[in-house]
C-alpha atoms as a PDB file:
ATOM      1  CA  UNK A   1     122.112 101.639 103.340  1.00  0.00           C
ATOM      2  CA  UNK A   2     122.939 104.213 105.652  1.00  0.00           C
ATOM      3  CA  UNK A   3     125.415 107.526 105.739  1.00  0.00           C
ATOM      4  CA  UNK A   4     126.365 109.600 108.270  1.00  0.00           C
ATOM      5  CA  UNK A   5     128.101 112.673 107.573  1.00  0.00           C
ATOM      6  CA  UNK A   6     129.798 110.794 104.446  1.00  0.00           C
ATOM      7  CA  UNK A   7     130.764 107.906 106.166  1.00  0.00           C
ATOM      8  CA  UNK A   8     128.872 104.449 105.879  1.00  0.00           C
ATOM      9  CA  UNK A   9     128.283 103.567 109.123  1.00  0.00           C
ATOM     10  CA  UNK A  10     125.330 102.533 111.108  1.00  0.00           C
ATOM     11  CA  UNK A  11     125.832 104.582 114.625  1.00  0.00           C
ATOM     12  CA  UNK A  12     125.465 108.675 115.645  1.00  0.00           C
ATOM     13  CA  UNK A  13     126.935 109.671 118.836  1.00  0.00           C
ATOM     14  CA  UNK A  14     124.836 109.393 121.843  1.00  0.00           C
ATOM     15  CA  UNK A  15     125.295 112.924 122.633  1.00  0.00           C
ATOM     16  CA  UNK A  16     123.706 114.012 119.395  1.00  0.00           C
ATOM     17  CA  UNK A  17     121.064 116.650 120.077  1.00  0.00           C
ATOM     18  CA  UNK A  18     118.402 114.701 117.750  1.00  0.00           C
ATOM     19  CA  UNK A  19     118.683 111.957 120.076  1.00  0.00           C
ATOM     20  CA  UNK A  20     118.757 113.770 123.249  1.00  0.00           C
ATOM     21  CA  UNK A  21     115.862 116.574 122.516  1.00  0.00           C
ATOM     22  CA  UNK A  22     114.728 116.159 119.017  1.00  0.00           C
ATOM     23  CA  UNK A  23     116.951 118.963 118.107  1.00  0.00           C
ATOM     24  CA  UNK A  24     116.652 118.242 113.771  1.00  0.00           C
ATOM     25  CA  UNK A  25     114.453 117.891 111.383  1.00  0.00           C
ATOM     26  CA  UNK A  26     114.025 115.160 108.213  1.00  0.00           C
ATOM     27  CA  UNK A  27     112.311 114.656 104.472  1.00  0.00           C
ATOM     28  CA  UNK A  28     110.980 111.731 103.591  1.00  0.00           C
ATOM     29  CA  UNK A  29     111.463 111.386  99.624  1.00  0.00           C
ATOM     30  CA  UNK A  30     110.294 108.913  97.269  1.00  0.00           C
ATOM     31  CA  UNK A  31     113.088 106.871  94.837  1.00  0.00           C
ATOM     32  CA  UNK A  32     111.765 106.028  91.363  1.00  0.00           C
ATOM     33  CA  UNK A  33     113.881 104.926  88.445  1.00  0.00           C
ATOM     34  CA  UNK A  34     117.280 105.697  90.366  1.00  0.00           C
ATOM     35  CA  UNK A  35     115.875 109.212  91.381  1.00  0.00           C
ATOM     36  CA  UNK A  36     114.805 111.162  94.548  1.00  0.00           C
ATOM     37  CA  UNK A  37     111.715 112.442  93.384  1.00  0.00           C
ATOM     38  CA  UNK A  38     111.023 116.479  93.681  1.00  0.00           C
ATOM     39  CA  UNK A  39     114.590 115.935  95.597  1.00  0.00           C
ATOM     40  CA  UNK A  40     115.104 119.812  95.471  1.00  0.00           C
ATOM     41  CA  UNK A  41     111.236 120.940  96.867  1.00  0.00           C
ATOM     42  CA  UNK A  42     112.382 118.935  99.803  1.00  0.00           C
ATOM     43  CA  UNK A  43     115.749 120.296 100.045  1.00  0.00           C
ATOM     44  CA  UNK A  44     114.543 123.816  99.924  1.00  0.00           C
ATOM     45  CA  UNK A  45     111.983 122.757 102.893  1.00  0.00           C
ATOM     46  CA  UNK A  46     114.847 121.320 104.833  1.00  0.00           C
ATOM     47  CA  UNK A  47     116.651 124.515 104.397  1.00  0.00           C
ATOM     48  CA  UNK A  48     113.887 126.676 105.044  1.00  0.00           C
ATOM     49  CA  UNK A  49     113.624 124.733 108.490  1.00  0.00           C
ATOM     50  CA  UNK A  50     117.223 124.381 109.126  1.00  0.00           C
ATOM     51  CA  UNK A  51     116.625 128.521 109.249  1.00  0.00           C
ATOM     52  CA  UNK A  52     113.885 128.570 111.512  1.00  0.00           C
ATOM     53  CA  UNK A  53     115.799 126.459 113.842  1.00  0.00           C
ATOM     54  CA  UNK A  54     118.614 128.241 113.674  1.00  0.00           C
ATOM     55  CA  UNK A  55     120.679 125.027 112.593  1.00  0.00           C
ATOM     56  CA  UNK A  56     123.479 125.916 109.754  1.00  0.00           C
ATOM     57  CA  UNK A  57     122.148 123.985 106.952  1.00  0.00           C
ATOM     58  CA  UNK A  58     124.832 121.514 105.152  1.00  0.00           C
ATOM     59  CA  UNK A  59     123.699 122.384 101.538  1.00  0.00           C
ATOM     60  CA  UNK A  60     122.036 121.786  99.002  1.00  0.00           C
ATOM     61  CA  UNK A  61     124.701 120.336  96.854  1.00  0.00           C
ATOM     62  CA  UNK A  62     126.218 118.109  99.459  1.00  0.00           C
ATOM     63  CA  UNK A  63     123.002 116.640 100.706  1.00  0.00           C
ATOM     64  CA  UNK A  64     121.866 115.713  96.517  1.00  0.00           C
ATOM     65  CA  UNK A  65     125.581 114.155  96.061  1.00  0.00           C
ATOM     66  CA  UNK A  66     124.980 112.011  99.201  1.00  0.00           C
ATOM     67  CA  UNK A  67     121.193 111.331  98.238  1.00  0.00           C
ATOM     68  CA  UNK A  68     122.654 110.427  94.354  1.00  0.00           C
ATOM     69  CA  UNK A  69     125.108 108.324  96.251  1.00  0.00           C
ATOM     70  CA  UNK A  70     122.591 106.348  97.691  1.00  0.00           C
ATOM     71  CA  UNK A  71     120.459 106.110  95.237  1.00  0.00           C
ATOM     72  CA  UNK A  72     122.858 104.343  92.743  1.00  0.00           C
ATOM     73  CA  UNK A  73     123.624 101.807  95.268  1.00  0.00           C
ATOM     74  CA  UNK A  74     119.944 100.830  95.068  1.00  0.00           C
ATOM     75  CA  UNK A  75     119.721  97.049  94.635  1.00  0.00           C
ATOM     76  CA  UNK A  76     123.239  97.022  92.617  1.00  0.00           C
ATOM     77  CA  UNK A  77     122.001  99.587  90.298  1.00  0.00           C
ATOM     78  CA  UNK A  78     118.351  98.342  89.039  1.00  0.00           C
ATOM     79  CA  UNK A  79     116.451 101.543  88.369  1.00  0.00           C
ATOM     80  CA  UNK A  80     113.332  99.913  88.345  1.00  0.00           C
ATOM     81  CA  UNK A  81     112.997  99.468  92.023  1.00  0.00           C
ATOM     82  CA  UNK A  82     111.561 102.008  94.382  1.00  0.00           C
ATOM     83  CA  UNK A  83     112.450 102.694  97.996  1.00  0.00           C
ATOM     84  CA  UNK A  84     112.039 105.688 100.364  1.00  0.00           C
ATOM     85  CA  UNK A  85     115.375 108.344 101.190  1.00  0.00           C
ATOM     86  CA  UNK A  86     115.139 109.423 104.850  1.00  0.00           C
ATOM     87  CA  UNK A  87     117.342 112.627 105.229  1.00  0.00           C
ATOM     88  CA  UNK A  88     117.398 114.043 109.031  1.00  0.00           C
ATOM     89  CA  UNK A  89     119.496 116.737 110.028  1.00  0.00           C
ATOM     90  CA  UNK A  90     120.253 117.464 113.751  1.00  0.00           C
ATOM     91  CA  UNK A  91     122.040 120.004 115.616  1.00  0.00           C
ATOM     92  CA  UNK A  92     125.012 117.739 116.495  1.00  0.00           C
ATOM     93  CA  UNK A  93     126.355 117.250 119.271  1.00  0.00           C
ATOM     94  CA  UNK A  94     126.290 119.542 122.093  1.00  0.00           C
ATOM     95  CA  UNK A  95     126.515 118.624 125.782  1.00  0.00           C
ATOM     96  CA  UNK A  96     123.633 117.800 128.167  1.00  0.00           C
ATOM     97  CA  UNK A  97     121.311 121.382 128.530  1.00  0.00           C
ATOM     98  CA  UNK A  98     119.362 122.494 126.392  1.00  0.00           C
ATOM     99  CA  UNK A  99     121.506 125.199 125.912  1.00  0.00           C
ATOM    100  CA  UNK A 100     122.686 125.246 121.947  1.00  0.00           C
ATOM    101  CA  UNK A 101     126.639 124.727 121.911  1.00  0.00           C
ATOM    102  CA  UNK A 102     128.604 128.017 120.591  1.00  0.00           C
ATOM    103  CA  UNK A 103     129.637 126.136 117.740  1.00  0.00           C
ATOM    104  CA  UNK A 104     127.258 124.226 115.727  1.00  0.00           C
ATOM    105  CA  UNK A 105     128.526 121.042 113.879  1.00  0.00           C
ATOM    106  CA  UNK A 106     125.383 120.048 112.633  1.00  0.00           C
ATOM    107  CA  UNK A 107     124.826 116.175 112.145  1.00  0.00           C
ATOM    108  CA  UNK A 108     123.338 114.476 108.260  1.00  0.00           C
ATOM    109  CA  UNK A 109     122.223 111.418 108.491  1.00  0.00           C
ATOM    110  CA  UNK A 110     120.709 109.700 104.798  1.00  0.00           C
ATOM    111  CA  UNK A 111     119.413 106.410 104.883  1.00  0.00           C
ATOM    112  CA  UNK A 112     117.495 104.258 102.143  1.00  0.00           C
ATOM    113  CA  UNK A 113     114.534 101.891 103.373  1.00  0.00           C
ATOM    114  CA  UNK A 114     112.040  99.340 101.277  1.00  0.00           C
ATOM    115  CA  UNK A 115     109.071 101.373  99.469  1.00  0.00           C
ATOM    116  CA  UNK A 116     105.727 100.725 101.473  1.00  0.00           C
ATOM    117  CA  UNK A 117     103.558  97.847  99.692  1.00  0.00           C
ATOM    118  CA  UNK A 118     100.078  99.875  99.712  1.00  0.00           C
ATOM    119  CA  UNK A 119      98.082  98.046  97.642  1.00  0.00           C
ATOM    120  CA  UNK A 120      96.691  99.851  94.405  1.00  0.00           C
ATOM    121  CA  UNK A 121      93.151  99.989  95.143  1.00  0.00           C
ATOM    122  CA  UNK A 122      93.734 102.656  98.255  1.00  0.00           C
ATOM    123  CA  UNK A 123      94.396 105.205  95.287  1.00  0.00           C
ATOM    124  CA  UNK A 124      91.667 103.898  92.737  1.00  0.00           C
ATOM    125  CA  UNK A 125      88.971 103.055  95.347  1.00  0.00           C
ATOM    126  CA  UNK A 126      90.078 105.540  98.193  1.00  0.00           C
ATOM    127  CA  UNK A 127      91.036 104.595 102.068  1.00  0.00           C
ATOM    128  CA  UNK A 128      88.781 104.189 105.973  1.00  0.00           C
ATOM    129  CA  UNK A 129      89.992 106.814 108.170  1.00  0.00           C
ATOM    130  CA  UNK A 130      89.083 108.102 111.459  1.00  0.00           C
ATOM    131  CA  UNK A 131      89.078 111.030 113.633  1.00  0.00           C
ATOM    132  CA  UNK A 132      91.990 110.598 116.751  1.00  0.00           C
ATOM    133  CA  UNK A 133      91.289 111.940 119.921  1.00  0.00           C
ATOM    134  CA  UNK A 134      95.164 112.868 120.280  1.00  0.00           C
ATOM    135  CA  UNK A 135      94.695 116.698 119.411  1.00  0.00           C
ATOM    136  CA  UNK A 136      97.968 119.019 117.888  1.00  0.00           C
ATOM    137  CA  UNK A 137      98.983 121.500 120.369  1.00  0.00           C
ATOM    138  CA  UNK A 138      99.653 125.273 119.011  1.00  0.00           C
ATOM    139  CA  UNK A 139     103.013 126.278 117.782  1.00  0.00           C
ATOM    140  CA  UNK A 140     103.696 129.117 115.319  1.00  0.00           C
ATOM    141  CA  UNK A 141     107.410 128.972 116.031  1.00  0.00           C
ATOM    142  CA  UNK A 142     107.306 125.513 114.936  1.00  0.00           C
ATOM    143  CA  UNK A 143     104.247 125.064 112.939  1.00  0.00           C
ATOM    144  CA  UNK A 144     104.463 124.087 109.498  1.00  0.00           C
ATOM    145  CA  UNK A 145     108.053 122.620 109.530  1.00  0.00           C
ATOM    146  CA  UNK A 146     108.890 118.607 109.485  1.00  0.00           C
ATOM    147  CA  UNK A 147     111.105 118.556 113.089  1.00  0.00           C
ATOM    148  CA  UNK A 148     111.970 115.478 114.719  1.00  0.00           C
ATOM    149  CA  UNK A 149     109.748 116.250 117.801  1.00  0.00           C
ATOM    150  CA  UNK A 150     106.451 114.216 116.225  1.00  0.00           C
ATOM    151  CA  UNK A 151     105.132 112.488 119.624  1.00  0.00           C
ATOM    152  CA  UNK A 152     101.348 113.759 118.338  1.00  0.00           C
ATOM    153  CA  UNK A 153     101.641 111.404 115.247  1.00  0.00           C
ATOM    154  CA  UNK A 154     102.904 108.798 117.090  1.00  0.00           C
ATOM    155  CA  UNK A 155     100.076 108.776 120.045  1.00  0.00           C
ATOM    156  CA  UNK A 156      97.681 109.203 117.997  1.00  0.00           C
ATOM    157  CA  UNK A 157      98.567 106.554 115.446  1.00  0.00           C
ATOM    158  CA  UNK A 158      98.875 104.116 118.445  1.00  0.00           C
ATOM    159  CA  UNK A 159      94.872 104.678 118.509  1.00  0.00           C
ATOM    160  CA  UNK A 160      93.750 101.775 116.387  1.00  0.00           C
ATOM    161  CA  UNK A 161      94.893  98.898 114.951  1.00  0.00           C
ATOM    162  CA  UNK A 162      92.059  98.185 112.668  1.00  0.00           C
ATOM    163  CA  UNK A 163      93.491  96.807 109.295  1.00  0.00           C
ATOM    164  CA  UNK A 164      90.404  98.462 107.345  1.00  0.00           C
ATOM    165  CA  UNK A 165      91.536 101.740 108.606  1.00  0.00           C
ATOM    166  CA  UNK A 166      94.391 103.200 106.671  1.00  0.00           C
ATOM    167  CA  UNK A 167      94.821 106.975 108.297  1.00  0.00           C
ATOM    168  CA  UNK A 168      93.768 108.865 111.136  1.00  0.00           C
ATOM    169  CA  UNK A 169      92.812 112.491 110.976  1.00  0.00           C
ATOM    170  CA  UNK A 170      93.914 115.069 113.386  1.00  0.00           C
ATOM    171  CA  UNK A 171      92.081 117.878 115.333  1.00  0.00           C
ATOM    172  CA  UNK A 172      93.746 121.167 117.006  1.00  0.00           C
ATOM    173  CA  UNK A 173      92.953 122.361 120.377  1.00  0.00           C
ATOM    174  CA  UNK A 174      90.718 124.390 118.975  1.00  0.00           C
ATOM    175  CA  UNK A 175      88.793 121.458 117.580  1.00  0.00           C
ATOM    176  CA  UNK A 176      89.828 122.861 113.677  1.00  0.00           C
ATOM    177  CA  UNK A 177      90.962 119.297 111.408  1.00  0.00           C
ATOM    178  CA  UNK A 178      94.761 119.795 110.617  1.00  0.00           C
ATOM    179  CA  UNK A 179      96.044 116.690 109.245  1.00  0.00           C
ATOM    180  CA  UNK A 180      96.474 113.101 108.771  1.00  0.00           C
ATOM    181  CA  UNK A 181      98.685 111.280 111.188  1.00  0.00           C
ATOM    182  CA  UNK A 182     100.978 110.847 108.279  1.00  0.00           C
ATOM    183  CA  UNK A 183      99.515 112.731 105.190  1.00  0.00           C
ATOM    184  CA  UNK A 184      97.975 116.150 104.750  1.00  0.00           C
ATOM    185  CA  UNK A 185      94.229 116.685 103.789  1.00  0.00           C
ATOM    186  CA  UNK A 186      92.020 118.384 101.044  1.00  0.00           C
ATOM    187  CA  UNK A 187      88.454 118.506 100.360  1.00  0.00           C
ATOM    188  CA  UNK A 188      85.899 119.550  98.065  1.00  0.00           C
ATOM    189  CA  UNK A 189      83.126 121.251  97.978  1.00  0.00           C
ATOM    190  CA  UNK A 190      81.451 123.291  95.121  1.00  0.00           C
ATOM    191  CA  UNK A 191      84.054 122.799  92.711  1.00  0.00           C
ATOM    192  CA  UNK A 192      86.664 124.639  94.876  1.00  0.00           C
ATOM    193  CA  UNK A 193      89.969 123.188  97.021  1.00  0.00           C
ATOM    194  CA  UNK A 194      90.219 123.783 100.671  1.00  0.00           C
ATOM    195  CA  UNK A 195      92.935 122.287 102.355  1.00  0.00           C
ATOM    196  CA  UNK A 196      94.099 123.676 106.821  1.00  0.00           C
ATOM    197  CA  UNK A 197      95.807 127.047 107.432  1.00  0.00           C
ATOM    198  CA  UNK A 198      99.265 125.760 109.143  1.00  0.00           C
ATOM    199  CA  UNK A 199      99.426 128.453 110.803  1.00  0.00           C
ATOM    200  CA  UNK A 200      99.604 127.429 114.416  1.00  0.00           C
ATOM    201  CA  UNK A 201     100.276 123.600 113.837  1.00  0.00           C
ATOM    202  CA  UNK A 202     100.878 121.093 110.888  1.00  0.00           C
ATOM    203  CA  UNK A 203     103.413 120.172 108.795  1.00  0.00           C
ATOM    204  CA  UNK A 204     103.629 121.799 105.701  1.00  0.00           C
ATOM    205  CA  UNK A 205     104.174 118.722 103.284  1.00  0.00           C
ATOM    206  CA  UNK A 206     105.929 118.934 100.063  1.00  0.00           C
ATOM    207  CA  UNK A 207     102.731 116.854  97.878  1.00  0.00           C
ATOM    208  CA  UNK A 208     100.624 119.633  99.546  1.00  0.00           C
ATOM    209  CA  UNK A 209     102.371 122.326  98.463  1.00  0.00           C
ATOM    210  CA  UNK A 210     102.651 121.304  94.921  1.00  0.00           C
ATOM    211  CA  UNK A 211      99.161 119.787  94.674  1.00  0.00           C
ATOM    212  CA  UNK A 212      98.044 123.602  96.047  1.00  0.00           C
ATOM    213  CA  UNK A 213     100.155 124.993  92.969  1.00  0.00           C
ATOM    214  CA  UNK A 214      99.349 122.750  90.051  1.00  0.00           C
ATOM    215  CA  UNK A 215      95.223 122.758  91.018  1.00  0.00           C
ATOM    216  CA  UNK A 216      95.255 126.479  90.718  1.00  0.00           C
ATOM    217  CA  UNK A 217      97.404 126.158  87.437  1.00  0.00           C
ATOM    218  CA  UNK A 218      94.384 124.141  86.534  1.00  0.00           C
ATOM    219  CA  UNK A 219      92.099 126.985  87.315  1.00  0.00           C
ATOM    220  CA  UNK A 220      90.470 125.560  90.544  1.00  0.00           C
ATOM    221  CA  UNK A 221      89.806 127.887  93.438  1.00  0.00           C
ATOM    222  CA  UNK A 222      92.323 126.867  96.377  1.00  0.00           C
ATOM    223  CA  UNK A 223      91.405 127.887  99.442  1.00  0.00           C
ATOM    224  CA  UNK A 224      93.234 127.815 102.843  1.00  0.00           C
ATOM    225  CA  UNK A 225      91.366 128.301 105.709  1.00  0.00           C
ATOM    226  CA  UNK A 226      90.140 126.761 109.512  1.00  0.00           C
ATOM    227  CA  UNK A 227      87.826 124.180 109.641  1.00  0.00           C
ATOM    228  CA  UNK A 228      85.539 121.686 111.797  1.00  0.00           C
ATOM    229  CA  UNK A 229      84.660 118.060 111.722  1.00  0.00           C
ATOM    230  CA  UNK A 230      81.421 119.255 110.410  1.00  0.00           C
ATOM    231  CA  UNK A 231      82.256 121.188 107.379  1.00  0.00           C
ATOM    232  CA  UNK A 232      84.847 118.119 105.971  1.00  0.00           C
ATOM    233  CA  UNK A 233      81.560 115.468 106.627  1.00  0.00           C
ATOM    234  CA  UNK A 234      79.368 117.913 104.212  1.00  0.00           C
ATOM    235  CA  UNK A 235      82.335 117.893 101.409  1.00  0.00           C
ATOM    236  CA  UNK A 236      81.788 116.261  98.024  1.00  0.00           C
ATOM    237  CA  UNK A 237      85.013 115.003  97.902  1.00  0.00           C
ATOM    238  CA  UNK A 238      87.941 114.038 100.366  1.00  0.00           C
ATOM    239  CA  UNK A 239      91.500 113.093  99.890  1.00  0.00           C
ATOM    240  CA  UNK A 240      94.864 112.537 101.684  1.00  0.00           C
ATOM    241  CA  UNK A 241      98.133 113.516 100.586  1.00  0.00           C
ATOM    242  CA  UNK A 242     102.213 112.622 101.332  1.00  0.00           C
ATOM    243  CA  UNK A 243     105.184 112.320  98.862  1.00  0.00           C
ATOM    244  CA  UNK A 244     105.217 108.603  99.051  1.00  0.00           C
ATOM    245  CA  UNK A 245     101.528 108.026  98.752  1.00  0.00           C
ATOM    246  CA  UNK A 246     100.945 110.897  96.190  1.00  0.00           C
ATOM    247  CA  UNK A 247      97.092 111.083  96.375  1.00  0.00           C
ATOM    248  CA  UNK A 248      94.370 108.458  98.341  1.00  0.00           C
ATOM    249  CA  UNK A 249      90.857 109.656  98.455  1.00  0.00           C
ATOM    250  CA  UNK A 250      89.189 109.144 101.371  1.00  0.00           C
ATOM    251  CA  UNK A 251      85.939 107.145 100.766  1.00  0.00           C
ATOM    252  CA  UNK A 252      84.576 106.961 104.598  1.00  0.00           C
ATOM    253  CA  UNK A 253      85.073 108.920 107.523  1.00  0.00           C
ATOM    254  CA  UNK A 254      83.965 106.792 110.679  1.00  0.00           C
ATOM    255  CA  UNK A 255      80.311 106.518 109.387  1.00  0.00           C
ATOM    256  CA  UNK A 256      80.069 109.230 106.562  1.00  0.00           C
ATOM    257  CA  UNK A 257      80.921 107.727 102.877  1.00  0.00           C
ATOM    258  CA  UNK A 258      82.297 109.444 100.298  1.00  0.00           C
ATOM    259  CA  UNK A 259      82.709 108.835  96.108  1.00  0.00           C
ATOM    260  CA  UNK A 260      85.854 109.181  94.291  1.00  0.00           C
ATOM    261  CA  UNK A 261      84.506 112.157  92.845  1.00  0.00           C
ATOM    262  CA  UNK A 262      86.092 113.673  89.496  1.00  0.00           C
ATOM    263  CA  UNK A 263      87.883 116.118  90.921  1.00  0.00           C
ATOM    264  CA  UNK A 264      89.931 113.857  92.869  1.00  0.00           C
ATOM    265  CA  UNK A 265      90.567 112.011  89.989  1.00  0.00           C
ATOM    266  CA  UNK A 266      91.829 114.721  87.870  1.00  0.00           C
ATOM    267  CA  UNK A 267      94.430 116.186  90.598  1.00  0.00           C
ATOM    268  CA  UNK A 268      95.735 112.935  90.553  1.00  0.00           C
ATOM    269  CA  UNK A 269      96.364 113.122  86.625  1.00  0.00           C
ATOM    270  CA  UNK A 270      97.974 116.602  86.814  1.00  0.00           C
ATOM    271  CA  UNK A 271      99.994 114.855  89.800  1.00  0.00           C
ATOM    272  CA  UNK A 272     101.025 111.863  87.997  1.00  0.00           C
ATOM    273  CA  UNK A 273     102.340 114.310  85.153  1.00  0.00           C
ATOM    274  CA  UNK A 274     103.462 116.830  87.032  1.00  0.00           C
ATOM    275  CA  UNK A 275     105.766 113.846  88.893  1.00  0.00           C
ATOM    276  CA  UNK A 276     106.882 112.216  85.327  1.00  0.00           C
ATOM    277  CA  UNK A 277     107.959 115.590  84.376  1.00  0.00           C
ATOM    278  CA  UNK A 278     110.032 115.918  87.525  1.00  0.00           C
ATOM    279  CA  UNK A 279     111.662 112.633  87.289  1.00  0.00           C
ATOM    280  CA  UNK A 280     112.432 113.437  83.274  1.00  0.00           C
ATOM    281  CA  UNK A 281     114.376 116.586  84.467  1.00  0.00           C
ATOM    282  CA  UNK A 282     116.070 114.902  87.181  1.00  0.00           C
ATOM    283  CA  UNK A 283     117.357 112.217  84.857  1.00  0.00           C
END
């Protein structure tokens, strides 16, 4: 189930800058019980970047009638199953340069796809993962924000094929760890939270964000701050974090193991209530 700008339809002119240059950016949102989970986190993010790029963003209330749209759609109306909301939002159309045009007509594009069949025992028993030699270049203008330009996931996710390996983990040029290929990353050492400054690469994930803010509600230390291979191999505890996963510790790195320590295990109780809470409201 696709729309584009309103309309059900399955086609975006060719001209359209997110085709042409990557000119957009996009949220990918978790649907439980008929609902886009923490729908308006990522529509504040999407606006947030919309500024940074300078691309007028269509609003908020637009983009949750379109996304509620959707939603009831779902499978004729059966709450109980979950799928993933894709909402991108490009610069329109705008000639061939890159040049922007003098008028923006920016381009929405919503579109619901099956939820991801990860089997259970990534979150209770924690993933493989690997380091990718595909580094993240440095960006502050674009650093932290989810645009459409994401050729450093995809060559580095093209690394493996390994079935036992469920992420890959991503170094800077600076050889600092940044990320997952598709999830952002936390570890712990000493009872306190460190997690990468996104300062000059990254995205800035939603899950993050709020993981960040309910762990210090919990009264752990949360710390932000540059990092080598090195200090994550010493942690006590790993984990890897997106808003369709929610939380899968990381239980080996290449050759170094790691528990499912109780830490880990608590975020992803405050999580789990913190997300029941959100769908509650929502409903």
């Amino acid at each position: 189930m696709i729309l584009i700008n309103g309309e059900s339809k399955e086609h975006i002119e060719i001209s359209d800058r997110g085709f042409q240059y990557g000119d957009g950016l996009f949220e990918t949102i978790e649907v439980r019980d008929g609902q886009a989970v923490f729908l308006e986190h990522h529509l504040e993010r999407l606006n947030s970047g919309c500024q940074r790029l300078y691309i007028p963003f269509p609003g908020a209330e637009l983009l949750s009638f379109e996304a509620g749209e959707l939603c009831r759609r779902l499978a004729g109306g059966r709450h109980s199953v979950r799928a993933v909301l894709k909402v991108i939002v490009t610069r329109g159309s705008g000639g061939r340069g890159y040049r922007q045009p003098d008028v923006i007509q920016p381009s929405r594009v919503l579109s619901l796809h099956p939820y991801p069949d990860y089997p259970e025992i990534y979150r209770e028993q924690g993933i493989a993962a690997r380091f990718c030699a595909t580094r993240l270049g440095l960006n502050p203008t674009l650093a932290g924000i989810k645009h459409l330009n994401r050729l450093e996931q995809v060559m580095a996710r093209a690394e493996w094929n390994d079935p036992v390996i469920q992420e890959g983990l991503m170094l800077d040029v600076n050889d600092h760890v940044i990320e997952g290929t598709m999830t952002n990353l936390f570890y712990i050492k000493n009872n306190s939270l460190y997690t990468a400054v996104l300062a000059q690469s990254g995205v800035a994930g939603i899950m993050r964000g709020i993981i960040m803010t309910i762990s210090a509600d919990h009264g752990l230390s949360v710390i932000e701050h540059a990092f080598t291979k090195d200090e994550l191999l010493s942690a006590d505890e790993v984990f890897v974090c997106n808003s369709i996963i929610g939380i899968w510790p990381i239980k080996q790195i290449e050759t170094t193991r790691f528990s499912v320590g109780p830490l880990t295990q608590s975020i992803q109780g405050w999580l789990d209530k913190f997300t029941s809470d959100d769908c509650m409201e929502a409903g």
